[in-house]
N, C-alpha and C. Protein backbone atom coordinates (compact mmCIF):
# COMPACT_ATOMS: atom_id res chain seq x y z
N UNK A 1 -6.61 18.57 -15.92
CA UNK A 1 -6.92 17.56 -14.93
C UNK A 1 -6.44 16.20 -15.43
N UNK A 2 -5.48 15.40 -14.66
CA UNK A 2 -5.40 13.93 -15.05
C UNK A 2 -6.17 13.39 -14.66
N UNK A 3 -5.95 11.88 -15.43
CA UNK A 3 -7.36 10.88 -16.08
C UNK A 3 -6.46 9.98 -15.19
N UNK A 4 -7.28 9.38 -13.90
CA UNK A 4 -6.66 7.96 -13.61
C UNK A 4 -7.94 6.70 -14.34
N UNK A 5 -7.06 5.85 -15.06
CA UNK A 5 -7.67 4.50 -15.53
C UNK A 5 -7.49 3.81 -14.15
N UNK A 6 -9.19 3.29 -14.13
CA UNK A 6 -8.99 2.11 -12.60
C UNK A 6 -9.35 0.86 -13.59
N UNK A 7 -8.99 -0.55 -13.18
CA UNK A 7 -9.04 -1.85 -13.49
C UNK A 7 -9.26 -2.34 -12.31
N UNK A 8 -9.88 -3.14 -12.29
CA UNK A 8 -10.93 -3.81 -11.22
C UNK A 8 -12.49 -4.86 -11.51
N UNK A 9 -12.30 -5.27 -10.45
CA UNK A 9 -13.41 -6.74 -10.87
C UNK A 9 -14.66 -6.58 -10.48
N UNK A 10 -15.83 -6.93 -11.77
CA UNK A 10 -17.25 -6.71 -11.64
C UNK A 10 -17.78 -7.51 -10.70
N UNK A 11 -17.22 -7.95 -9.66
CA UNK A 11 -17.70 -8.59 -8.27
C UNK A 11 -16.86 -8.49 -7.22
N UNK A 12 -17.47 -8.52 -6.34
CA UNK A 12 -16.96 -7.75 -4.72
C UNK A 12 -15.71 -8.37 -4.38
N UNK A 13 -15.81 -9.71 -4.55
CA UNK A 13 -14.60 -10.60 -4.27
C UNK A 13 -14.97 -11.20 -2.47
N UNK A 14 -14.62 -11.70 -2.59
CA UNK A 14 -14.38 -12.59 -0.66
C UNK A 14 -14.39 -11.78 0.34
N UNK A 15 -13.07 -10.71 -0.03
CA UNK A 15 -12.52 -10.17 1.27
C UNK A 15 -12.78 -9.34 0.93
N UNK A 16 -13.51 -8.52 2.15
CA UNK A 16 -14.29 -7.20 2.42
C UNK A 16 -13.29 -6.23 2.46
N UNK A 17 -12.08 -6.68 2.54
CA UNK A 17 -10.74 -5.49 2.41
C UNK A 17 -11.01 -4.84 0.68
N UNK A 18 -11.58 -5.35 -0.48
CA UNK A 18 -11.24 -4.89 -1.74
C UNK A 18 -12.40 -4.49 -1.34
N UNK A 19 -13.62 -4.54 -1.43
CA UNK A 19 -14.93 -3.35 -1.31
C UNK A 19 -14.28 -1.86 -0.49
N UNK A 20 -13.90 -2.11 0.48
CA UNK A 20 -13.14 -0.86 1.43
C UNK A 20 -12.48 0.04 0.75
N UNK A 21 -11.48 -0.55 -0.15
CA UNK A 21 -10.47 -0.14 -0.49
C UNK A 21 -10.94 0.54 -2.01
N UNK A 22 -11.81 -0.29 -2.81
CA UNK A 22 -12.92 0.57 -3.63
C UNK A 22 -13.98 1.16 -3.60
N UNK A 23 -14.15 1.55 -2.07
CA UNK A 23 -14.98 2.32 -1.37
C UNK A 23 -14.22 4.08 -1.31
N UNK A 24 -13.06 3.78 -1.64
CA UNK A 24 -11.95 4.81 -0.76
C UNK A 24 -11.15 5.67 -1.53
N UNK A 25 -11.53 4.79 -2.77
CA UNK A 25 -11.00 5.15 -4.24
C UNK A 25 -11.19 6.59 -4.45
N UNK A 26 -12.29 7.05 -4.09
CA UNK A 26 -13.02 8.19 -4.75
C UNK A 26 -11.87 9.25 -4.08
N UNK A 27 -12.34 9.26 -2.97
CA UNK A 27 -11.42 10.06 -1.86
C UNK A 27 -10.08 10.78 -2.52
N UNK A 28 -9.23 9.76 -3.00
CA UNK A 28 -8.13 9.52 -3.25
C UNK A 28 -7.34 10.68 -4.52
N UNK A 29 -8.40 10.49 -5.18
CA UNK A 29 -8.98 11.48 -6.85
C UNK A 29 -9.29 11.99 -5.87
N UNK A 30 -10.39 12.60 -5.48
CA UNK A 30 -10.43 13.94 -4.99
C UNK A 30 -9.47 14.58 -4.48
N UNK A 31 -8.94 14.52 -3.78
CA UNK A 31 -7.66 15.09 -2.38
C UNK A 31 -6.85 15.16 -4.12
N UNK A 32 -6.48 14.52 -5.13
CA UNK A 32 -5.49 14.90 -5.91
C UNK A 32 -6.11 15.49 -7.59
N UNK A 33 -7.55 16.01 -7.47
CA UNK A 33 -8.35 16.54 -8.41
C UNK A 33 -7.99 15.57 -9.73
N UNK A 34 -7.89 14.69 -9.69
CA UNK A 34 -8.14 14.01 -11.01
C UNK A 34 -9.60 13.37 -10.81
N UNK A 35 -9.38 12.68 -12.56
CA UNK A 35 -10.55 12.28 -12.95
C UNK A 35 -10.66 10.72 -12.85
N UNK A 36 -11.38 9.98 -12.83
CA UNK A 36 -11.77 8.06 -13.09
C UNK A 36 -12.14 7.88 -14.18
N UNK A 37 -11.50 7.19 -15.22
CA UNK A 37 -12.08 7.01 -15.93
C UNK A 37 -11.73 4.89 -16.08
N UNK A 38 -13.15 4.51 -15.97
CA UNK A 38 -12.84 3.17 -15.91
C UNK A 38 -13.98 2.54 -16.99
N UNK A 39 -14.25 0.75 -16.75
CA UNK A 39 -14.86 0.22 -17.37
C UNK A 39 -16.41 0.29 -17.56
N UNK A 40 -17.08 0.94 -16.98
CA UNK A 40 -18.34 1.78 -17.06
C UNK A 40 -19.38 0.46 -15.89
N UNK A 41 -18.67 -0.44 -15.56
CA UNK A 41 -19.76 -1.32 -14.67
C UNK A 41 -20.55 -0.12 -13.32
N UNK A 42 -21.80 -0.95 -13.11
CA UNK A 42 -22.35 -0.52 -11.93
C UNK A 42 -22.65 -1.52 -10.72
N UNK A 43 -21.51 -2.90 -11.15
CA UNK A 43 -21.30 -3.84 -10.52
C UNK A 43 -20.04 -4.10 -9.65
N UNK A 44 -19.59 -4.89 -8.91
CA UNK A 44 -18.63 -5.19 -7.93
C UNK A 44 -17.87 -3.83 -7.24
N UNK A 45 -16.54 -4.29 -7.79
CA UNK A 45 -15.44 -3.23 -7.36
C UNK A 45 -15.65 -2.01 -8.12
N UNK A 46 -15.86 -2.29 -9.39
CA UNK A 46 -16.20 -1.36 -10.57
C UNK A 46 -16.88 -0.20 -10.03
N UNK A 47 -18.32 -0.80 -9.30
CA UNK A 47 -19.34 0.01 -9.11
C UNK A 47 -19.23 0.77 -7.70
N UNK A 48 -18.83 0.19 -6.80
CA UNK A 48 -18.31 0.71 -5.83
C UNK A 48 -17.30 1.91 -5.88
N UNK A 49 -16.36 1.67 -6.93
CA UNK A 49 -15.07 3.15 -6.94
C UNK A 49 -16.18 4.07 -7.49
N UNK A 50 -17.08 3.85 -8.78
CA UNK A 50 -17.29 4.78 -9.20
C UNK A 50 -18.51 5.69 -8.45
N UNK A 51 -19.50 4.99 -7.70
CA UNK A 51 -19.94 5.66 -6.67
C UNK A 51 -19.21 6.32 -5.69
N UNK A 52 -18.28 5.78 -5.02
CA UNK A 52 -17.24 6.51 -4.63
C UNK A 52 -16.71 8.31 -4.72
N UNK A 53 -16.09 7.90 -6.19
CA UNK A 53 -15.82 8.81 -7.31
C UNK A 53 -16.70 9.82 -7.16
N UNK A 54 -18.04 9.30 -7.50
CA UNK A 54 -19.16 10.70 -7.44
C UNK A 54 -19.84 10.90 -6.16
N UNK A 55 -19.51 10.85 -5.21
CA UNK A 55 -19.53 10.97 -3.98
C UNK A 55 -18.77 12.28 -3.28
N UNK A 56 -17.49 11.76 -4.42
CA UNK A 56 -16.10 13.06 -4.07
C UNK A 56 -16.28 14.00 -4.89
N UNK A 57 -17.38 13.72 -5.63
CA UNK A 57 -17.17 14.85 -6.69
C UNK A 57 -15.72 15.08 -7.74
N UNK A 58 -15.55 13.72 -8.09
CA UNK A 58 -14.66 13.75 -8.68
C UNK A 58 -15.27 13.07 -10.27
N UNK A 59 -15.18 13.70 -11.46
CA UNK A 59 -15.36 13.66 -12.71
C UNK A 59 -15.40 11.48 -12.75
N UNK A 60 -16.23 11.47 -13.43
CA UNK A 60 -16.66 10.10 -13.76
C UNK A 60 -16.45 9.55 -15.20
N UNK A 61 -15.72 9.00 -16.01
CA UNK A 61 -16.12 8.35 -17.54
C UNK A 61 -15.91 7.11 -17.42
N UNK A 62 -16.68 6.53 -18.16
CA UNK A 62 -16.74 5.10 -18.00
C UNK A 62 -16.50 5.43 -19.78
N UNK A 63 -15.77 3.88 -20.25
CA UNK A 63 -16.26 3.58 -21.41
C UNK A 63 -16.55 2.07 -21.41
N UNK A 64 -17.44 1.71 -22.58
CA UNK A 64 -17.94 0.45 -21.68
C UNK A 64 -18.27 -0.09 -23.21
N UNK A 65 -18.46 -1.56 -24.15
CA UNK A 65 -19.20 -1.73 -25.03
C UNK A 65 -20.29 -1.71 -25.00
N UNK A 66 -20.91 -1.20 -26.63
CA UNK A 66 -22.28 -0.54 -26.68
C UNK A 66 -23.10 -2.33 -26.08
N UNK A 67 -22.59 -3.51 -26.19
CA UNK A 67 -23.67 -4.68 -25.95
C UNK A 67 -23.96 -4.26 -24.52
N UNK A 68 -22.80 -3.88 -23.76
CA UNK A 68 -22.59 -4.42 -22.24
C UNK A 68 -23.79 -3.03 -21.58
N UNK A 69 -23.81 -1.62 -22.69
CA UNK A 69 -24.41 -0.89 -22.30
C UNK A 69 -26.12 -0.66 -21.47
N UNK A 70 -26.07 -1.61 -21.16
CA UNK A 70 -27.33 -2.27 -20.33
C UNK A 70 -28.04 -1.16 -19.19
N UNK A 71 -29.24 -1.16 -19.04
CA UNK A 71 -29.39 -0.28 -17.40
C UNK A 71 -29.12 -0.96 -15.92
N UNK A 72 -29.21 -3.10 -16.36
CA UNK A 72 -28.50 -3.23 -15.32
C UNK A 72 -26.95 -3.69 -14.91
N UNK A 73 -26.56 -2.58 -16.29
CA UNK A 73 -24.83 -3.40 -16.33
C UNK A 73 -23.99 -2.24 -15.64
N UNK A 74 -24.14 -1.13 -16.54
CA UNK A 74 -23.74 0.28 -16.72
C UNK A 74 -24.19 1.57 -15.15
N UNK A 75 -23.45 1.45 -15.27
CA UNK A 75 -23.55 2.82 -13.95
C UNK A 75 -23.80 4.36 -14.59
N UNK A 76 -24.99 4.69 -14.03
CA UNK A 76 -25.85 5.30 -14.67
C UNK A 76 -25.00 6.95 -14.73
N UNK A 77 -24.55 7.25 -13.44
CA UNK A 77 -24.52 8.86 -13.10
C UNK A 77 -22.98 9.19 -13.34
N UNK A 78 -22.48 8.15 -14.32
CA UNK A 78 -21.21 8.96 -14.69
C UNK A 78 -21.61 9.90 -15.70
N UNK A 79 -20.37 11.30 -15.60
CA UNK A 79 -20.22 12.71 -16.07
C UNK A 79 -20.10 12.20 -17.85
N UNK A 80 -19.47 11.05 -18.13
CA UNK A 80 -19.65 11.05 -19.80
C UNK A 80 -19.56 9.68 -20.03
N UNK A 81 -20.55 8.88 -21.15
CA UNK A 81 -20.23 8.01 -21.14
C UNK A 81 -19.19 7.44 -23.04
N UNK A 82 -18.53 6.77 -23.06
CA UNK A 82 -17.67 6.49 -24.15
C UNK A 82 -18.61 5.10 -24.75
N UNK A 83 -18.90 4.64 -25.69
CA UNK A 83 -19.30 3.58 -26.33
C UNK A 83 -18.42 3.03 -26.95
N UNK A 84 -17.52 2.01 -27.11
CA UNK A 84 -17.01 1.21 -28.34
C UNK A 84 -17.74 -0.12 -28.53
N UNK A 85 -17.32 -0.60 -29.70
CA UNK A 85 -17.54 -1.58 -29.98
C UNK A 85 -17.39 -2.85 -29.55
N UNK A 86 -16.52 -3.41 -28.88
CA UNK A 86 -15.43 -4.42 -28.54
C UNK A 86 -14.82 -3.97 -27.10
N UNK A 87 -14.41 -4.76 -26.29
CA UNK A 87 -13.38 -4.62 -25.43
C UNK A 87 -11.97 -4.37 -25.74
N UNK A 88 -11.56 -4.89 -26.93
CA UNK A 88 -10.13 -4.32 -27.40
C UNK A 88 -10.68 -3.05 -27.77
N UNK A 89 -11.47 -2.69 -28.12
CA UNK A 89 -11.83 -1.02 -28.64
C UNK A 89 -11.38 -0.11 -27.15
N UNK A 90 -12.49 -1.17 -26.09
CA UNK A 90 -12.71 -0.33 -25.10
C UNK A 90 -10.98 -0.07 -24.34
N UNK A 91 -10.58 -1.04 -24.26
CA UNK A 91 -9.03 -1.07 -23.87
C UNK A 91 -8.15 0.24 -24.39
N UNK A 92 -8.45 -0.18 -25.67
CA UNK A 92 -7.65 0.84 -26.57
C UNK A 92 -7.97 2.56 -26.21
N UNK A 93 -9.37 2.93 -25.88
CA UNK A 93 -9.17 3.81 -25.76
C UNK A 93 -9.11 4.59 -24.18
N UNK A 94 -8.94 3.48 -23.49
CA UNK A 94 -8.75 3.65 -21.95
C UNK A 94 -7.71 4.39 -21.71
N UNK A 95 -6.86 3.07 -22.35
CA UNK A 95 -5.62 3.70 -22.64
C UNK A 95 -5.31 5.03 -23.01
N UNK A 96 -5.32 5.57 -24.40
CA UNK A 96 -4.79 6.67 -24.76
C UNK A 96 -5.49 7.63 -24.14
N UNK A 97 -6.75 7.39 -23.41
CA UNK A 97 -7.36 8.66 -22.68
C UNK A 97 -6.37 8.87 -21.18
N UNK A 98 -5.98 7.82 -20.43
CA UNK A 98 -5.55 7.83 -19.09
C UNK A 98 -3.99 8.30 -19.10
N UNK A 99 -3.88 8.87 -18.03
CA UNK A 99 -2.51 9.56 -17.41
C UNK A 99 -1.60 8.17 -16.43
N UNK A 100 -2.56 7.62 -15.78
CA UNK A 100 -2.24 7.01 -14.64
C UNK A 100 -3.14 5.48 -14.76
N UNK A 101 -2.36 4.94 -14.35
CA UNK A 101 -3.37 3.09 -14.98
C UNK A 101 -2.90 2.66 -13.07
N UNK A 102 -4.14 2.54 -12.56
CA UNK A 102 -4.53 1.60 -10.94
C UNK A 102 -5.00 0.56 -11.23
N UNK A 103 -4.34 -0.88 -11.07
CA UNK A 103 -5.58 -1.68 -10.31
C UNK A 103 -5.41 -2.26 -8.76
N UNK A 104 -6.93 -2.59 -9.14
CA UNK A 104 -7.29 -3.13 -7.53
C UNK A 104 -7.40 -4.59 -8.01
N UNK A 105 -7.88 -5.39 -6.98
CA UNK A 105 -8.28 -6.80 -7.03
C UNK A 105 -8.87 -7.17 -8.12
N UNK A 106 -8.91 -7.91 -9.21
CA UNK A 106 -9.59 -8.24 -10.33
C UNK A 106 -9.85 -10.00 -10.90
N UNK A 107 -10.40 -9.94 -12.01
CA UNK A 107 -10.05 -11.35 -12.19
C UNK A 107 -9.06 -11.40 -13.99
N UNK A 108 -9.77 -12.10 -14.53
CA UNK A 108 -9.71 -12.31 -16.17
C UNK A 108 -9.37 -11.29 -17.05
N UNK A 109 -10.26 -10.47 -16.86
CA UNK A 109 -10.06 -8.69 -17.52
C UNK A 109 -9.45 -8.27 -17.11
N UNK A 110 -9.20 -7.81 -15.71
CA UNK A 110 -8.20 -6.93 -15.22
C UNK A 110 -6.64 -7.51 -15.23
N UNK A 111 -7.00 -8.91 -15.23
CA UNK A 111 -5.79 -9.51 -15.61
C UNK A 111 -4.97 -9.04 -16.89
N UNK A 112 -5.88 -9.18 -18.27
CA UNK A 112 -5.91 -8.96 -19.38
C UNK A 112 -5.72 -7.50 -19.73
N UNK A 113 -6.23 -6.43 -18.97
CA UNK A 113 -5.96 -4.71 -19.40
C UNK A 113 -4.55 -4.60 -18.74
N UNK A 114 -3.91 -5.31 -17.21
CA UNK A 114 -2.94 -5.21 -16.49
C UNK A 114 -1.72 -5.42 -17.61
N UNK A 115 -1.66 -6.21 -17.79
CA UNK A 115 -0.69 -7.17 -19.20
C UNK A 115 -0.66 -6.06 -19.92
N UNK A 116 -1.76 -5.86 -21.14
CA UNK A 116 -1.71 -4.96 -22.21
C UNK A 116 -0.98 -3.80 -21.99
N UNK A 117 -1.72 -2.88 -20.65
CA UNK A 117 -0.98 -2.25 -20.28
C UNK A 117 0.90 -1.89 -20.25
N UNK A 118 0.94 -3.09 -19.76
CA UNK A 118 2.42 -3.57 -19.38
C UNK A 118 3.47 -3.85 -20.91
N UNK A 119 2.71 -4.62 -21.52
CA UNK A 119 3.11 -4.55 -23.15
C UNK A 119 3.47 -3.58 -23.99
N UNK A 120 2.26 -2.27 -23.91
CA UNK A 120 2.47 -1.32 -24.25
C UNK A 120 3.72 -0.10 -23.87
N UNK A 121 3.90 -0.51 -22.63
CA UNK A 121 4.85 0.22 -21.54
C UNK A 121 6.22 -0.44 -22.37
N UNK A 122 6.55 -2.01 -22.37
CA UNK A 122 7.38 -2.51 -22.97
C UNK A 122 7.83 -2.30 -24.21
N UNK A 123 6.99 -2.05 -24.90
CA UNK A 123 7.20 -1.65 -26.36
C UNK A 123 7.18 -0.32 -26.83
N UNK A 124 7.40 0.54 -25.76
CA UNK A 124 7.90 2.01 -26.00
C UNK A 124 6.31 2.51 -26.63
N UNK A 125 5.18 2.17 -26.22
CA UNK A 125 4.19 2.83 -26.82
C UNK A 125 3.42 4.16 -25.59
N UNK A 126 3.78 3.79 -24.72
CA UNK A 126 3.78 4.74 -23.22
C UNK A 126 4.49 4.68 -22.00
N UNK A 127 5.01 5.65 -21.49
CA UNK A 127 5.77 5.79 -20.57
C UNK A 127 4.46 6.44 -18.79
N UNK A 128 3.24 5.74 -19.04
CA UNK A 128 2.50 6.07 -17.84
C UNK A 128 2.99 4.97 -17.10
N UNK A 129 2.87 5.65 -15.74
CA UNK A 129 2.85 4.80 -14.43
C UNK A 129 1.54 3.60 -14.30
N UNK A 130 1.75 2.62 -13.34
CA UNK A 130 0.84 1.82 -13.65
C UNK A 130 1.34 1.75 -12.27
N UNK A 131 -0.27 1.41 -11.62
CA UNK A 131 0.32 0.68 -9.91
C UNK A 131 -0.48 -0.20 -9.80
N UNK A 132 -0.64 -1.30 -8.72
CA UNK A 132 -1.21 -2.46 -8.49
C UNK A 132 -1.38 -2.21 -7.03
N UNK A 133 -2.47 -2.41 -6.36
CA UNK A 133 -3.19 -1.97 -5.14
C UNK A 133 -2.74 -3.46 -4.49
N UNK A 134 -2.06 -3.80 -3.73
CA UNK A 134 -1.75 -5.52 -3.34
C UNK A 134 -2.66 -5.74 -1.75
N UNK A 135 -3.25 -4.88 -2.14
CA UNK A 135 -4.78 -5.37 -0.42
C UNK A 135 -4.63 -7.16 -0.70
N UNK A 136 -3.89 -7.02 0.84
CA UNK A 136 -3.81 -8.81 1.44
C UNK A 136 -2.91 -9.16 0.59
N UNK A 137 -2.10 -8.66 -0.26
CA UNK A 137 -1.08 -9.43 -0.84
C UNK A 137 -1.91 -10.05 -2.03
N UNK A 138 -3.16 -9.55 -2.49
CA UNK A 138 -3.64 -10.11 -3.79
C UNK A 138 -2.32 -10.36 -4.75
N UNK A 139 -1.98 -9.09 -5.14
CA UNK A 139 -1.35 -9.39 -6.46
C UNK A 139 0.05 -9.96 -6.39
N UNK A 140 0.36 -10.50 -5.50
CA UNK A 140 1.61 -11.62 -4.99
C UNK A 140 1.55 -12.36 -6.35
N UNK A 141 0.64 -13.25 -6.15
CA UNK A 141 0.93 -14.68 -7.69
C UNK A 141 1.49 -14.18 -8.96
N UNK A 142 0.45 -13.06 -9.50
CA UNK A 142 0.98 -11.91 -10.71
C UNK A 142 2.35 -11.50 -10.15
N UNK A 143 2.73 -10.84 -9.13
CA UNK A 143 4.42 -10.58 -9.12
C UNK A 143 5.14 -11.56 -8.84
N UNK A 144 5.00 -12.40 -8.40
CA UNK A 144 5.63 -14.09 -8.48
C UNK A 144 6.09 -14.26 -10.09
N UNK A 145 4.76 -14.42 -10.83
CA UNK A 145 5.25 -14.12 -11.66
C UNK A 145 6.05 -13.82 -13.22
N UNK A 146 5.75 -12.42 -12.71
CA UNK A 146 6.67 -11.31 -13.58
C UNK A 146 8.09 -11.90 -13.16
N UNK A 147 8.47 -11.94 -11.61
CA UNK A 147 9.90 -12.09 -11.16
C UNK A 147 10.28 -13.38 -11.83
N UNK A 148 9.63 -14.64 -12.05
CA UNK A 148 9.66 -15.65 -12.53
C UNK A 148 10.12 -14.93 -14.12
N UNK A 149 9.28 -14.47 -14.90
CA UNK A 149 10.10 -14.45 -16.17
C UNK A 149 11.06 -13.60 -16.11
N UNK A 150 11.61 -12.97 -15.52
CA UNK A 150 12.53 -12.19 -15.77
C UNK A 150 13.69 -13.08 -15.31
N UNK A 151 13.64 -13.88 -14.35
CA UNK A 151 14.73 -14.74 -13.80
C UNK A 151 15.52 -15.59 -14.86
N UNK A 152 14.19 -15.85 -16.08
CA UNK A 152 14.69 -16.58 -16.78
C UNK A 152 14.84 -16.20 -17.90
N UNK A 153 14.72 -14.85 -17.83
CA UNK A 153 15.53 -14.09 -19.11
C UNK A 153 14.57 -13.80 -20.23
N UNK A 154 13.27 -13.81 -19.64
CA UNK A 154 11.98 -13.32 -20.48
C UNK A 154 11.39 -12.42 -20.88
N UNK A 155 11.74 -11.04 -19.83
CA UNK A 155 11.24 -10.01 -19.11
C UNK A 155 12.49 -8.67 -19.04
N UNK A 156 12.71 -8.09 -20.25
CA UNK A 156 13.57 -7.15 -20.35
C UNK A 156 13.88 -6.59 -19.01
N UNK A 157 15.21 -5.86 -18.60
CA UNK A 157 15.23 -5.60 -17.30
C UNK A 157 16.14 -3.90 -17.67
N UNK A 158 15.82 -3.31 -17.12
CA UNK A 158 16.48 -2.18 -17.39
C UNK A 158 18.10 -1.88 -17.72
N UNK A 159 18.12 -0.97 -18.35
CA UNK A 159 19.50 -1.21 -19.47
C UNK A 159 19.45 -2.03 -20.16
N UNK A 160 18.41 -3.09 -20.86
CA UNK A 160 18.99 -3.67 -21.85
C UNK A 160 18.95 -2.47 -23.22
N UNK A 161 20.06 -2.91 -24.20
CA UNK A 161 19.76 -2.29 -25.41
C UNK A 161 18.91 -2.54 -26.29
N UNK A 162 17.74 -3.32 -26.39
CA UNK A 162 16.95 -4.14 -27.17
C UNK A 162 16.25 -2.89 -27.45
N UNK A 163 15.15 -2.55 -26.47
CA UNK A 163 14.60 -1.53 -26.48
C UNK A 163 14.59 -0.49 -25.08
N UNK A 164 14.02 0.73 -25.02
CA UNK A 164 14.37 2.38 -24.83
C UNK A 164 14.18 1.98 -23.25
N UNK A 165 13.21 0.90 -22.88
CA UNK A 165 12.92 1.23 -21.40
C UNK A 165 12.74 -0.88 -20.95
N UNK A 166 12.53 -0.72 -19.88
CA UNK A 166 12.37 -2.29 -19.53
C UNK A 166 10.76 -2.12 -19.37
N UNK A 167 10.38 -3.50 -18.99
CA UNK A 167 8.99 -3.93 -19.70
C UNK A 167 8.20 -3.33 -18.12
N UNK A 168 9.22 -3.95 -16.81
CA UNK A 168 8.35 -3.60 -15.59
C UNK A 168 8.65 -2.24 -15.37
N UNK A 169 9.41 -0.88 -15.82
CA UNK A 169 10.08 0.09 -15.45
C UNK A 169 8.68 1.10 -14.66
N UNK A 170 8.07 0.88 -15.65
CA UNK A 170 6.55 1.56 -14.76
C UNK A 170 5.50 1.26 -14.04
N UNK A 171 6.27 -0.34 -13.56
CA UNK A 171 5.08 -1.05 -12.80
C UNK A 171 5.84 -0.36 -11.25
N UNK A 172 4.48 -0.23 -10.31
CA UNK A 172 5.07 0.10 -9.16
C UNK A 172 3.74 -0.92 -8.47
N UNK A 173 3.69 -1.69 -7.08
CA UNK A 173 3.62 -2.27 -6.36
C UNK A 173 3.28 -1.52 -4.70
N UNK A 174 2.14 -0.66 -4.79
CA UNK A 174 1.73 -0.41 -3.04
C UNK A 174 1.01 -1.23 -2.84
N UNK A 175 1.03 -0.91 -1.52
CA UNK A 175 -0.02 -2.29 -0.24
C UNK A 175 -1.20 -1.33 -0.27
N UNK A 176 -1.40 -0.09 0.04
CA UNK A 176 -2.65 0.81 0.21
C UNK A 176 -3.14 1.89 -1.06
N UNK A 177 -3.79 2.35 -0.29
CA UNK A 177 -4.82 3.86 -0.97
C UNK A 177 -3.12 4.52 -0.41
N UNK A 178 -2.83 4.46 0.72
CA UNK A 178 -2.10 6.00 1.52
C UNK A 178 -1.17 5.55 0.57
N UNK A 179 -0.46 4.56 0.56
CA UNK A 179 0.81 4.38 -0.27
C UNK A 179 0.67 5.31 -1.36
N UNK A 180 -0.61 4.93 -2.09
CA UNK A 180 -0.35 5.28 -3.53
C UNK A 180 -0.78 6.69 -3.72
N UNK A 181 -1.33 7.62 -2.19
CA UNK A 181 -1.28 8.75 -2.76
C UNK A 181 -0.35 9.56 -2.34
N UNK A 182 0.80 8.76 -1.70
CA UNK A 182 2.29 9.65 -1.66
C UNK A 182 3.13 9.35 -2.35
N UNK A 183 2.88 8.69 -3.15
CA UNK A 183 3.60 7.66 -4.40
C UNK A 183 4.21 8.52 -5.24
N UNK A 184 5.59 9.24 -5.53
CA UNK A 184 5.91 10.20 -6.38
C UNK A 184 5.04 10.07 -8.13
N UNK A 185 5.37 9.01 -8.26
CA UNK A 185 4.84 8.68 -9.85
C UNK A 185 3.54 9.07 -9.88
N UNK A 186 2.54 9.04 -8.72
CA UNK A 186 1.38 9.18 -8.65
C UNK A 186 0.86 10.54 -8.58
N UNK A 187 1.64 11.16 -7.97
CA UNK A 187 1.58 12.92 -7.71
C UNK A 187 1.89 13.29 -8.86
N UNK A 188 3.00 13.07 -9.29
CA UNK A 188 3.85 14.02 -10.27
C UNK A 188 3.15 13.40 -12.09
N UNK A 189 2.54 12.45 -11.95
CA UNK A 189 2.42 12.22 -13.60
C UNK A 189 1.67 13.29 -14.15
């Protein structure tokens, strides 16, 4: 069974389009039997997919730091929970557990796992797909931009010889849930 990593923000946000759309999450994993494995909140967007998630009966892990491990932080009825120490811990092992890296609407953090992510992809440390959910054109400014450094020669672009792959080669960009579950990269990883 693949592991999708979700990234997403411990508050609802403005527009009732990102609750919907991490309402819908679950669904999504189900219809394609994978698993969620995200930041272990039982708050915002966080808490919403992962209710979701177990709604569909689709496998739940959160990993979350042992501080943040709270009863009113932590979402109680996921299938396993992971403890680290740190958020770079928790990052770190998001990572090497996940097949597939989603986000939805976020702020600071998701900003921050999105990047890492992307770094890692750049530096030949994984070749997973990564998609960005753009409900309302959120993640416009972030692809503004990426396109911005690359224009100016910041942002490896495929074929260079520097290194094996370019930095965005596994970023992909849907508007929906439907997009991303006909999304070849998304089926096939």
């Amino acid at each position: 069974m693949k592991t999708v990593c979700l990234f997403c923000a411990s508050l609802n946000g403005k527009d009732p389009l990102y609750s919907e759309v991490a309402k819908n999450f679950g669904s999504v994993l189900s219809k394609h039997k994978y698993s969620l494995l995200y930041g272990g909140g039982a708050l915002g967007l966080m808490g919403i997919a992962a209710q979701s998630a177990k709604e569909n009966n689709v496998n739940v892990i959160s990993v979350i730091p042992k501080y943040l491990n709270k009863p009113n932080i932590i979402y109680s009825e996921s299938n396993e929970i992971i403890e680290t120490k740190t958020l770079t811990e928790r990052k770190e092992k998001m990572i090497q557990i996940s097949d597939i890296f989603v986000a939805l609407p976020g702020g600071i953090g998701t900003l921050d796992e999105i990047t890492d992510v992307l770094s890692g992809a750049a530096l030949g440390e994984h070749e997973k797909p990564i998609f960005l959910i753009n409900s309302n054109n959120f993640w416009n400014p972030f692809i503004d931009m990426l396109e911005h450094m690359k224009a100016n020669g910041l942002v490896r672009s495929k074929g260079d010889d520097n290194l094996k792959q370019s930095s965005l080669k596994n970023l992909f960009v849907v508007n929906d849930l439907e997009e991303l579950s006909r999304h070849p990269d998304f089926i096939s990883s």
